[in-house]
C-alpha atoms as a PDB file:
ATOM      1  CA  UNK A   1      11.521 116.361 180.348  1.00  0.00           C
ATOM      2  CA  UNK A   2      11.575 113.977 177.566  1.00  0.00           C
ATOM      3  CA  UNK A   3       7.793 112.414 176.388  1.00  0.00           C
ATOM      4  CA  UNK A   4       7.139 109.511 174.271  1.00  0.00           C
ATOM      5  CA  UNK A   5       3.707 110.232 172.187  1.00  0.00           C
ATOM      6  CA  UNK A   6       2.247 107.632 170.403  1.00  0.00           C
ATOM      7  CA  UNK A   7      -0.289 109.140 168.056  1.00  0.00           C
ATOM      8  CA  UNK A   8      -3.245 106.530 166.927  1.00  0.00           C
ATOM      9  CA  UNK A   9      -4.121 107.522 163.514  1.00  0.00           C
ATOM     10  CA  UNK A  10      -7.109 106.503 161.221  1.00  0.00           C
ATOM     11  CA  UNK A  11      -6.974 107.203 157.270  1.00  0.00           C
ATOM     12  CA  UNK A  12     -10.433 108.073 155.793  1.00  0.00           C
ATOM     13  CA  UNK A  13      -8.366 106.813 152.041  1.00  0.00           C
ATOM     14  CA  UNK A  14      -5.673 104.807 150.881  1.00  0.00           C
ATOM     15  CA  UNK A  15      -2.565 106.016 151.919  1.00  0.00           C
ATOM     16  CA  UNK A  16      -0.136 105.872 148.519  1.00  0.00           C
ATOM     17  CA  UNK A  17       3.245 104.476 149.672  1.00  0.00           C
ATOM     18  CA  UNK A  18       5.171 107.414 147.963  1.00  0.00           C
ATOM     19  CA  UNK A  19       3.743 109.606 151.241  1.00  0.00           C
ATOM     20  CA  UNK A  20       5.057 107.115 153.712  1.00  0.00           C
ATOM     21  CA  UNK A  21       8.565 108.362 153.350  1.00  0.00           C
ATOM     22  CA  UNK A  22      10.060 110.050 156.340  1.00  0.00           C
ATOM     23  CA  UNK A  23      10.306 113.314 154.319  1.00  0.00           C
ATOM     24  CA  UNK A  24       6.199 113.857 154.719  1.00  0.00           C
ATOM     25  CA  UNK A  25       5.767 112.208 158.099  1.00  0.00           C
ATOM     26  CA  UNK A  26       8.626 115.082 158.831  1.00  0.00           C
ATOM     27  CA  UNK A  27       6.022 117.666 157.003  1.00  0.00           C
ATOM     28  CA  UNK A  28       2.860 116.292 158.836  1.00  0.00           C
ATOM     29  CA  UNK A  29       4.839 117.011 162.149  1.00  0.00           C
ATOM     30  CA  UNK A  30       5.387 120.905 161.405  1.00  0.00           C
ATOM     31  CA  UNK A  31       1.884 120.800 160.068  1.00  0.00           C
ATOM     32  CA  UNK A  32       0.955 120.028 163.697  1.00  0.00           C
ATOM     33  CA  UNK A  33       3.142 122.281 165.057  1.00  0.00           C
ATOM     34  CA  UNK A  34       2.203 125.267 162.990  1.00  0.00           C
ATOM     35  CA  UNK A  35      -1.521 124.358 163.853  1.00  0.00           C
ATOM     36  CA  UNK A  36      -0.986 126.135 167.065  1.00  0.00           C
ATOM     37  CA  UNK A  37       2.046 128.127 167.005  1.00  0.00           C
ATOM     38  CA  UNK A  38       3.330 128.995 163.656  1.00  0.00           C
ATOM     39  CA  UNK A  39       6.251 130.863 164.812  1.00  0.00           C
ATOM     40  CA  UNK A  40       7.753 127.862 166.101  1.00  0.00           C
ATOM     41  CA  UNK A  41       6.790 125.580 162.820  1.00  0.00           C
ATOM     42  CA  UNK A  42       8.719 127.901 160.955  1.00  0.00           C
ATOM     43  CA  UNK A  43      11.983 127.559 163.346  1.00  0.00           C
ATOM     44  CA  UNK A  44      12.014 123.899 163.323  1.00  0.00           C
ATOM     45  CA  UNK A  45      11.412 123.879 159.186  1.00  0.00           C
ATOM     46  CA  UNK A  46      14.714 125.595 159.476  1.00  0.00           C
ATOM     47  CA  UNK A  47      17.384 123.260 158.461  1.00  0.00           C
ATOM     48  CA  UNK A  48      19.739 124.887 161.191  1.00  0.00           C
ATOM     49  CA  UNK A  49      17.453 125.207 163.824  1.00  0.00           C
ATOM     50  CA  UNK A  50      17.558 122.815 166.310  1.00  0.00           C
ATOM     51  CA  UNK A  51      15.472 119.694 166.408  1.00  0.00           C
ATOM     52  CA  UNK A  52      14.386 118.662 170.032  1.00  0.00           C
ATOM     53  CA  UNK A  53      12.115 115.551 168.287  1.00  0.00           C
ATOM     54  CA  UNK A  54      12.258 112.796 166.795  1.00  0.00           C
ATOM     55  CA  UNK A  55       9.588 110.795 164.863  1.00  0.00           C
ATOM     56  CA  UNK A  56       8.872 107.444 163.744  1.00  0.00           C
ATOM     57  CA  UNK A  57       7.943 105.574 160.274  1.00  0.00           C
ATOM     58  CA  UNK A  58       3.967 105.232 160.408  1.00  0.00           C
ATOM     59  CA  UNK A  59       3.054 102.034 161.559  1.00  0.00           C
ATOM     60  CA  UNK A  60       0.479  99.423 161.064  1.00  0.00           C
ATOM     61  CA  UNK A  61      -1.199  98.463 164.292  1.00  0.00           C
ATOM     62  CA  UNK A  62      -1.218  95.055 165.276  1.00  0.00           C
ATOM     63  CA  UNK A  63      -1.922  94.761 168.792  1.00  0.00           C
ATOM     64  CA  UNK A  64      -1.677  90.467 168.476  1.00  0.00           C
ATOM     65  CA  UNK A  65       2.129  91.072 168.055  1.00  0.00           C
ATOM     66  CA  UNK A  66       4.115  88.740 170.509  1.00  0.00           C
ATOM     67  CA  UNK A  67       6.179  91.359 170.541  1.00  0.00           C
ATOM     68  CA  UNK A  68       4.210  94.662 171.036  1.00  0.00           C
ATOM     69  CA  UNK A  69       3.356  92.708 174.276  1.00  0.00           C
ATOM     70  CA  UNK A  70       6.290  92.677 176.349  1.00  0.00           C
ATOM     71  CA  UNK A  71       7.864  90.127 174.305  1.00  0.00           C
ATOM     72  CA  UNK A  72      11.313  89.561 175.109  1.00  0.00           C
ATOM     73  CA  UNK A  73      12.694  90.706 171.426  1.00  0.00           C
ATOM     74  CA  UNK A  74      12.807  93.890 170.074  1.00  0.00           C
ATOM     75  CA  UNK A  75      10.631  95.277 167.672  1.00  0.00           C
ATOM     76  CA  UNK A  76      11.005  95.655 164.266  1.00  0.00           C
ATOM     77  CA  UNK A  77       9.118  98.401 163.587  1.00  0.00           C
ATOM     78  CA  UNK A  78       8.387  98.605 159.304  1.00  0.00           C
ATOM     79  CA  UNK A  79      10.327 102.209 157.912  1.00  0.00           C
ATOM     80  CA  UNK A  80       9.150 101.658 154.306  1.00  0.00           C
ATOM     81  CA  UNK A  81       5.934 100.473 152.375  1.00  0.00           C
ATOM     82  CA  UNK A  82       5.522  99.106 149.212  1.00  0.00           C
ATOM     83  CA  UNK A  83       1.655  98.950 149.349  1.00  0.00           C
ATOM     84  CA  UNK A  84      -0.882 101.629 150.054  1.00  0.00           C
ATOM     85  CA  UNK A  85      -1.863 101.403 153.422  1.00  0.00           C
ATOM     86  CA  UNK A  86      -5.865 100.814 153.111  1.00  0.00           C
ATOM     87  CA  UNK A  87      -8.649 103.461 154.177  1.00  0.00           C
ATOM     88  CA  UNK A  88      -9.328 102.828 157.845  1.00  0.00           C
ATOM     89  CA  UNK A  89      -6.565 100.784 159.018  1.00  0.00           C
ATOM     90  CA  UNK A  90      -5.811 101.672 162.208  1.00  0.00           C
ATOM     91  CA  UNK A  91      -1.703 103.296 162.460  1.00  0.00           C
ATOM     92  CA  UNK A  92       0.208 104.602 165.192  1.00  0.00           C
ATOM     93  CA  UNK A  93       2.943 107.140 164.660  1.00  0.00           C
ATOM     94  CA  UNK A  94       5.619 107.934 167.800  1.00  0.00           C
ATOM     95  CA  UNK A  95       6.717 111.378 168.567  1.00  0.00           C
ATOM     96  CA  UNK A  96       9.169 111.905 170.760  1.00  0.00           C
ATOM     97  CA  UNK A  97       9.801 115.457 172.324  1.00  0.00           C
ATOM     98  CA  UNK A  98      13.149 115.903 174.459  1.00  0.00           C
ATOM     99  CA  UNK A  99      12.568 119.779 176.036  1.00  0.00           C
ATOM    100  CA  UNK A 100       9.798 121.075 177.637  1.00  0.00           C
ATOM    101  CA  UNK A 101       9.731 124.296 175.929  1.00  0.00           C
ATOM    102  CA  UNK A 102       8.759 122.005 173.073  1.00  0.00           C
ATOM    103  CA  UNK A 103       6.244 119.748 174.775  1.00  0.00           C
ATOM    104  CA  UNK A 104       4.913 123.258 176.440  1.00  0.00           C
ATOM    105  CA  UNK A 105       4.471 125.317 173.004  1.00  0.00           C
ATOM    106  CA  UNK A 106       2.659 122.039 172.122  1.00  0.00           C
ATOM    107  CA  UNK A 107       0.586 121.714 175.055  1.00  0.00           C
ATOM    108  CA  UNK A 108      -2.773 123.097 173.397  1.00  0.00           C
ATOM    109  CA  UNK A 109      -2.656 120.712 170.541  1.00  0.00           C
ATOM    110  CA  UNK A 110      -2.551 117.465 172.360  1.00  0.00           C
ATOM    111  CA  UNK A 111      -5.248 119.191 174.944  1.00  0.00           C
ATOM    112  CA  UNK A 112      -7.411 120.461 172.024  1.00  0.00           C
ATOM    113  CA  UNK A 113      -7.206 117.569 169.948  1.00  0.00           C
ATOM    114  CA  UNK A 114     -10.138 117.227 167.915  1.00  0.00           C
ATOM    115  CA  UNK A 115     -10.667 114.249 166.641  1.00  0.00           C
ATOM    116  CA  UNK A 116     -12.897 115.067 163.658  1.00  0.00           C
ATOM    117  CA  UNK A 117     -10.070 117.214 162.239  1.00  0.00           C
ATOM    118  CA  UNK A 118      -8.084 115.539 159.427  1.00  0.00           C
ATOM    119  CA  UNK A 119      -4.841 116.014 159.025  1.00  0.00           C
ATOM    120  CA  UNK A 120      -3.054 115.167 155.402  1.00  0.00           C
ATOM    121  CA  UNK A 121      -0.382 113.142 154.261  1.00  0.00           C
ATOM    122  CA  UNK A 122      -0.428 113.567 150.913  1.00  0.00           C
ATOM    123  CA  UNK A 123      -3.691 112.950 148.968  1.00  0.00           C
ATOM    124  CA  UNK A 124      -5.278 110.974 152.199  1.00  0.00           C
ATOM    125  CA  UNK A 125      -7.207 112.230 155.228  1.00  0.00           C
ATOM    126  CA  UNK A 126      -6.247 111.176 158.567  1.00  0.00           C
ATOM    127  CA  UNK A 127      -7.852 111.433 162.180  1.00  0.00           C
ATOM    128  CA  UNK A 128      -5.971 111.424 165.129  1.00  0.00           C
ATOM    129  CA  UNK A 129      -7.952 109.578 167.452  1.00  0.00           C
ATOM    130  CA  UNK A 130      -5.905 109.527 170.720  1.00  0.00           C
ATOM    131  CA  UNK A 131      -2.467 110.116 171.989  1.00  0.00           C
ATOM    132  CA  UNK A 132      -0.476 107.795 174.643  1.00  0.00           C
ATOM    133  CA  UNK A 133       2.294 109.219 176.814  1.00  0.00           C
ATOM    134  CA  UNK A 134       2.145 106.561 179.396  1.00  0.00           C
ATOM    135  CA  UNK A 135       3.550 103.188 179.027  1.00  0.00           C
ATOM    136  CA  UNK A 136       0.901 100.659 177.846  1.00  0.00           C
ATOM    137  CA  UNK A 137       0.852  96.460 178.289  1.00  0.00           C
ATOM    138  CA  UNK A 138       1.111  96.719 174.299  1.00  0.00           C
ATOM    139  CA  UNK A 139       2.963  99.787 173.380  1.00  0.00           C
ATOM    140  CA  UNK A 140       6.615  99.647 174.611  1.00  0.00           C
ATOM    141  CA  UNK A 141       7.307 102.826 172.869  1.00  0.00           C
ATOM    142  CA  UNK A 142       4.934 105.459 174.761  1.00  0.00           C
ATOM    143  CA  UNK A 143       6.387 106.939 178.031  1.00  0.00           C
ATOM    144  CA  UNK A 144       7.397 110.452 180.149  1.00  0.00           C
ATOM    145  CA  UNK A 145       9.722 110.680 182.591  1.00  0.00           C
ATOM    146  CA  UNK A 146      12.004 113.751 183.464  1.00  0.00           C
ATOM    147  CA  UNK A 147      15.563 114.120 183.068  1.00  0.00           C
ATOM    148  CA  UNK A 148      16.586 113.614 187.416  1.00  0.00           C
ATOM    149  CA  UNK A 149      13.765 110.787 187.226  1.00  0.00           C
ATOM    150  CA  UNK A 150      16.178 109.019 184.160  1.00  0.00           C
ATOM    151  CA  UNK A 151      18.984 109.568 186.234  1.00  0.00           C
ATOM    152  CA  UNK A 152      18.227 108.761 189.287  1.00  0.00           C
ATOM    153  CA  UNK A 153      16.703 105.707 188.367  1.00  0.00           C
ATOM    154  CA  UNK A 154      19.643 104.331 186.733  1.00  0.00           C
ATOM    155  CA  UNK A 155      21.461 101.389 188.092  1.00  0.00           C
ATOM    156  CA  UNK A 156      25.252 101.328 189.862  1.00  0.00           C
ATOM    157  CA  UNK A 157      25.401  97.880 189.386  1.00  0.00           C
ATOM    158  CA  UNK A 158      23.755  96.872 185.864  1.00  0.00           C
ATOM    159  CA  UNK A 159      26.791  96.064 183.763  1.00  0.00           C
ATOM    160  CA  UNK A 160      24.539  94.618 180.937  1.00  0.00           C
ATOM    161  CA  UNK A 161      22.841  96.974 178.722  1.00  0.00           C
ATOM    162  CA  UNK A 162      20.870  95.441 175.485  1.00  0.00           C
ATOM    163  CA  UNK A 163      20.007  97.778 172.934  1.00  0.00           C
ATOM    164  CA  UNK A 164      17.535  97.024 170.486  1.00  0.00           C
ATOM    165  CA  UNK A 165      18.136  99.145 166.928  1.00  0.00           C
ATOM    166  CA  UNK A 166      14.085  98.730 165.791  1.00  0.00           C
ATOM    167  CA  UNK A 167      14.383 101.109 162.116  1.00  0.00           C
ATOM    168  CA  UNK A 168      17.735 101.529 160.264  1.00  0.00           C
ATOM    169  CA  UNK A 169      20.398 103.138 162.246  1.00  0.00           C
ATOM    170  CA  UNK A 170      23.817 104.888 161.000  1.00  0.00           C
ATOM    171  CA  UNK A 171      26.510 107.128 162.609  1.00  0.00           C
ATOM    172  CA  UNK A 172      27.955 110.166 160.590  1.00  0.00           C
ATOM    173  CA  UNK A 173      32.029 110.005 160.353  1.00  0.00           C
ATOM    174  CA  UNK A 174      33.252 112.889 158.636  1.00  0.00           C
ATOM    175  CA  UNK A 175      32.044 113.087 155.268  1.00  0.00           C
ATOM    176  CA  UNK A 176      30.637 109.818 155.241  1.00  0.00           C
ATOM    177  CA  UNK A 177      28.283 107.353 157.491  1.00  0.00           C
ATOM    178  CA  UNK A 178      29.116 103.966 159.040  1.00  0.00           C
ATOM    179  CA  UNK A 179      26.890 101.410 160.173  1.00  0.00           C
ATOM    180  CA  UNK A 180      29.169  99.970 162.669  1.00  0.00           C
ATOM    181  CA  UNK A 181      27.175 100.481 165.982  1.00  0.00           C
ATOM    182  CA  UNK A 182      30.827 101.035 168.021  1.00  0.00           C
ATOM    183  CA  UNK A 183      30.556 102.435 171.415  1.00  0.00           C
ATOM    184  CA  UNK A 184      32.156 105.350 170.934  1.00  0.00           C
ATOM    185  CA  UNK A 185      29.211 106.324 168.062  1.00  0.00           C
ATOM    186  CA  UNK A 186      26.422 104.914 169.849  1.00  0.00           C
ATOM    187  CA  UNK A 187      27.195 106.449 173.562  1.00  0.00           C
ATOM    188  CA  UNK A 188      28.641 109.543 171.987  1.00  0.00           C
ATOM    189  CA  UNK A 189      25.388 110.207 169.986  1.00  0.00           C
ATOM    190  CA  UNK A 190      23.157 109.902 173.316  1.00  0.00           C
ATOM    191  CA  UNK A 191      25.936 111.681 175.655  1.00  0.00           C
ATOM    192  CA  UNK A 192      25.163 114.927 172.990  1.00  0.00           C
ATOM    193  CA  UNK A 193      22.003 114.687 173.153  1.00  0.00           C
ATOM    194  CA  UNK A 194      22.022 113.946 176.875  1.00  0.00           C
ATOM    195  CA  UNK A 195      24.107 116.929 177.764  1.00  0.00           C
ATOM    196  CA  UNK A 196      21.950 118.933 175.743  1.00  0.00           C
ATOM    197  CA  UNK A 197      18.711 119.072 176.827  1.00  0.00           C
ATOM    198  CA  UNK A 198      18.771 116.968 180.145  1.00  0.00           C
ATOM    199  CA  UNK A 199      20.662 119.903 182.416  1.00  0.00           C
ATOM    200  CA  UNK A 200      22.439 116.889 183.938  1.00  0.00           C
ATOM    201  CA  UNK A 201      25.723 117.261 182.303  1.00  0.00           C
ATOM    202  CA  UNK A 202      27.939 114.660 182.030  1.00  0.00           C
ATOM    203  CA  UNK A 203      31.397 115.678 181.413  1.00  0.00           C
ATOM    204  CA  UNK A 204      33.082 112.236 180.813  1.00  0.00           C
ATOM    205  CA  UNK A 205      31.252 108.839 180.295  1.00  0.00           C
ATOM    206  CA  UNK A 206      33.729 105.595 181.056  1.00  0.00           C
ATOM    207  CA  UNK A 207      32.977 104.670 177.226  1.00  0.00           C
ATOM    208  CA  UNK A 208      36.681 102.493 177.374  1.00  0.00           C
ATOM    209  CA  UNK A 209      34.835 100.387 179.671  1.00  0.00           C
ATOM    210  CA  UNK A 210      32.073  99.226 177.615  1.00  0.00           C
ATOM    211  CA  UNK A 211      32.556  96.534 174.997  1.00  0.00           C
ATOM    212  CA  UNK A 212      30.183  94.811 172.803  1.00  0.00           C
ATOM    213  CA  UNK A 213      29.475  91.359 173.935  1.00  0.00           C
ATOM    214  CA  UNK A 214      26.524  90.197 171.640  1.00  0.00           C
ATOM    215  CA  UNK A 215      25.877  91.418 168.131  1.00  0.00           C
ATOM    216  CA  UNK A 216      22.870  90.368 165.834  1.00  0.00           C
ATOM    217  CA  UNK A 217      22.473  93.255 162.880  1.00  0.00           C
ATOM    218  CA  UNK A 218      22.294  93.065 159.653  1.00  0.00           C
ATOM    219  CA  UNK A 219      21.916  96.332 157.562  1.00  0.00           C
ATOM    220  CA  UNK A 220      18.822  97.441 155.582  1.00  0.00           C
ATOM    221  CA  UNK A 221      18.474  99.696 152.554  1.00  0.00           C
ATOM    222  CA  UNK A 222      15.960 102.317 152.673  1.00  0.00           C
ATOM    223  CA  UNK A 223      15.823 104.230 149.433  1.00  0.00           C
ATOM    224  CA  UNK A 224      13.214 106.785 147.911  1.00  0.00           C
ATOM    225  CA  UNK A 225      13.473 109.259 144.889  1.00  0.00           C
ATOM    226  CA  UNK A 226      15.887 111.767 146.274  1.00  0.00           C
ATOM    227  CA  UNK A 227      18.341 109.229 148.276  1.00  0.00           C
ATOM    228  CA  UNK A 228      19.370 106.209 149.799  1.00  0.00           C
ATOM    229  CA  UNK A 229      19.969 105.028 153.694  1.00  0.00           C
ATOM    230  CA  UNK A 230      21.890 102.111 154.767  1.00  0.00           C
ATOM    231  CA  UNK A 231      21.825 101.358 158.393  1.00  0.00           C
ATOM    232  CA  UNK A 232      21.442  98.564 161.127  1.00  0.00           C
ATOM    233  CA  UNK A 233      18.531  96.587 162.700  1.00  0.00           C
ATOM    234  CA  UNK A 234      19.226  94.086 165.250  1.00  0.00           C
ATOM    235  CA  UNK A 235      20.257  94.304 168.318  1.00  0.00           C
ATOM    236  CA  UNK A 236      23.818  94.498 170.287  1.00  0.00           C
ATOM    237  CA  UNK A 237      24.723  93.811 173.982  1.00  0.00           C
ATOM    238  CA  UNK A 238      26.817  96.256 175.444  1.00  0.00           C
ATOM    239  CA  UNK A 239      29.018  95.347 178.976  1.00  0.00           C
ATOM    240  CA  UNK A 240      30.295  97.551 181.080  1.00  0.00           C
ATOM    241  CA  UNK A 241      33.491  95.633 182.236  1.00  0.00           C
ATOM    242  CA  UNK A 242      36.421  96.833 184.361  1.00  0.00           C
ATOM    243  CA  UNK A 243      36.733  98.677 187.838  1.00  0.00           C
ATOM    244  CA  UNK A 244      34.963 101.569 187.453  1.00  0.00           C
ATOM    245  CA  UNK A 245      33.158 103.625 190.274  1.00  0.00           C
ATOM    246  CA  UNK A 246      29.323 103.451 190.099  1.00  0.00           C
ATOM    247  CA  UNK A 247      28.435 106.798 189.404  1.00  0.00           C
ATOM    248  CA  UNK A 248      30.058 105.785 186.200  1.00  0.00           C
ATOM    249  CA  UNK A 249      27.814 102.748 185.673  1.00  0.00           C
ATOM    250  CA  UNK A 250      25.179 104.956 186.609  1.00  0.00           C
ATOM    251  CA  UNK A 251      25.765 107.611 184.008  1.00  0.00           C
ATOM    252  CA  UNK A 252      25.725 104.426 181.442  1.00  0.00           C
ATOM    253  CA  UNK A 253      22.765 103.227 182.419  1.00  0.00           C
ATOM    254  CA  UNK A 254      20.960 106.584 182.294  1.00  0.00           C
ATOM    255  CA  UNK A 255      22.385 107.148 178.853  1.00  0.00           C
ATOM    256  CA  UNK A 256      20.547 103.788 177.422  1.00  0.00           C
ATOM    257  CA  UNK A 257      17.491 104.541 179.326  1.00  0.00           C
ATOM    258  CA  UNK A 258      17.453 107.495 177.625  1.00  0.00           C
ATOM    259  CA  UNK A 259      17.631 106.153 173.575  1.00  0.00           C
ATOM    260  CA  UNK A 260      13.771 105.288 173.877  1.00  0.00           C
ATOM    261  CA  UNK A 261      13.460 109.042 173.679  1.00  0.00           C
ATOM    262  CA  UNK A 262      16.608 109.927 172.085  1.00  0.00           C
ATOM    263  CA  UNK A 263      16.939 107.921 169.260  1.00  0.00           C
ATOM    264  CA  UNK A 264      20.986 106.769 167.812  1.00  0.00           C
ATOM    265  CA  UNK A 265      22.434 108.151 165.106  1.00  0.00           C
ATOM    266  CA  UNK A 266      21.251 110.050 161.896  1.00  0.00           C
ATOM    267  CA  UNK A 267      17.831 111.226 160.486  1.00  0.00           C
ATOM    268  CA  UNK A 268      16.112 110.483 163.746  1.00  0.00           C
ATOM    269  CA  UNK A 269      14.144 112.977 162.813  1.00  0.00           C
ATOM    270  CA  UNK A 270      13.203 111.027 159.586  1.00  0.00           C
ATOM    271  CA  UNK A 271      11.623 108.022 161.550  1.00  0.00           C
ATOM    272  CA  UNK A 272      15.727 106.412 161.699  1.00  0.00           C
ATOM    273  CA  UNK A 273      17.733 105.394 164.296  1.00  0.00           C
ATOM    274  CA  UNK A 274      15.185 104.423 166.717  1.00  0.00           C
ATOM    275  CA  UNK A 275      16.240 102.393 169.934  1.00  0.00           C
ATOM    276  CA  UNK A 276      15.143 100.886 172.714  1.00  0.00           C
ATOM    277  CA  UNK A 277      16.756  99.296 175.707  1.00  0.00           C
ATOM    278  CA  UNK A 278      15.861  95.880 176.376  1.00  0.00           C
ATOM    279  CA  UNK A 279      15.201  93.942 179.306  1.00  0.00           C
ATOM    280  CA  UNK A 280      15.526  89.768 180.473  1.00  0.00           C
ATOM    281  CA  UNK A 281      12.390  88.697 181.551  1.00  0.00           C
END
């Protein structure tokens, strides 16, 4: 069952921009996780263990955001600082967990949450003051649902499928990475991670059948001491076109219900690649 956590944060000091990078939010995370089972912290340190989460850059909150209300556009959510964030300004940091051995091995730190406990990130304190895992009027990107709930939810008939690409998104080919958000790399990189952890398998997707009808990207550079990232932000409409049967639209649909959880791409893990699927008002 994949859950959607968005952690509220306070910092009790300035936050240096230097620990906003995607490498410590990653750290913070297994700091959590070894807070109540260390055995499991160390597995997902690993490099080559596998990573049923993904995370998100820490955000400012700004709940007078047209578009953290429903808004019709995506969000673009802000992946690197150049400023300290100030002591107590209210964040929010998403966590997304796609098994439920993970959520399960987790389950006694969001139920014994204390929030007097600070956590660091780097020289700064921080208080976690509540956790959302249901969808809110102002946070798009908290939710739960499980795997049959995803799928059979899914439309047979909705050939349109807009995908907002909210921090900087890239596909590994080879030795190298593309920004090109092509069907085959975007539906290939959910299908994986659909197949699995969902226990719905999909053997074949129709991906010939989807084209891109609407593109507005532009790529982003996010660089820090050890490397640099190039990927997308925008957003692309997908359309399932052709006579295909509708468990195949189905399966489609399910798969870009899914990237809210999921994530695209690379370093999702990192705070990149994070999606959402749009819908018209």
């Amino acid at each position: 069952m994949p859950h959607s956590l968005v952690l509220n944060l306070l910092p009790q000091s300035p936050i240096p921009p230097q620990y906003l990078t995607g490498r410590h939010l990653h750290a913070l995370f297994l700091t959590l996780v070894s807070s109540v089972n260390s055995t499991l912290g160390d597995r997902l340190h690993d490099s080559t263990a596998d990573k049923a989460f993904t995370l998100s850059p820490l955000q400012i909150s700004n709940t007078n955001s047209p578009l953290l209300k429903g808004g019709k556009g995506g969000v673009k959510l802000q992946y690197s600082h150049q400023q300290p964030i100030p002591a107590g300004t209210p964040c929010w940091w998403r966590i997304s967990l796609l098994d439920d051995t993970l959520f399960g091995k987790l389950t006694q730190l969001w139920l014994n949450l204390n929030p007097n406990r600070p956590w660091h990130l780097g020289p700064a304190d921080l208080y976690i003051t509540s956790i959302q895992g249901t969808p809110q009027s102002i946070q798009p990107w908290a939710n739960a649902s499980t795997y049959a709930q995803l799928y059979e939810e899914a439309s047979e008939r909705n050939s349109s499928i807009n995908l907002s690409f909210s921090t900087p998104t890239a596909f590994r080919q080879g030795q190298y990475d593309s920004t090109l958000p092509t069907r085959e790399s975007v539906f290939n990189s959910l299908l994986s991670r659909w197949n699995k952890y969902s226990g719905i398998e999909f053997s074949h997707i129709a991906i010939e059948s989807i084209f891109p009808s609407f593109v507005n990207i532009h790529t982003e550079i996010l660089a820090d001491s050890r490397s640099k990232f190039i990927g997308i932000i925008g957003e692309v409409n997908y359309k399932i076109l052709g006579q295909i049967e509708p468990i195949q639209i189905k399966q489609i649909n399910a798969l870009a219900d899914f990237a809210l959880y999921a994530g695209i791409g690379r370093k999702t893990t990192m705070g990149m690649g994070m999606t959402r699927r749009l819908y018209s008002l």
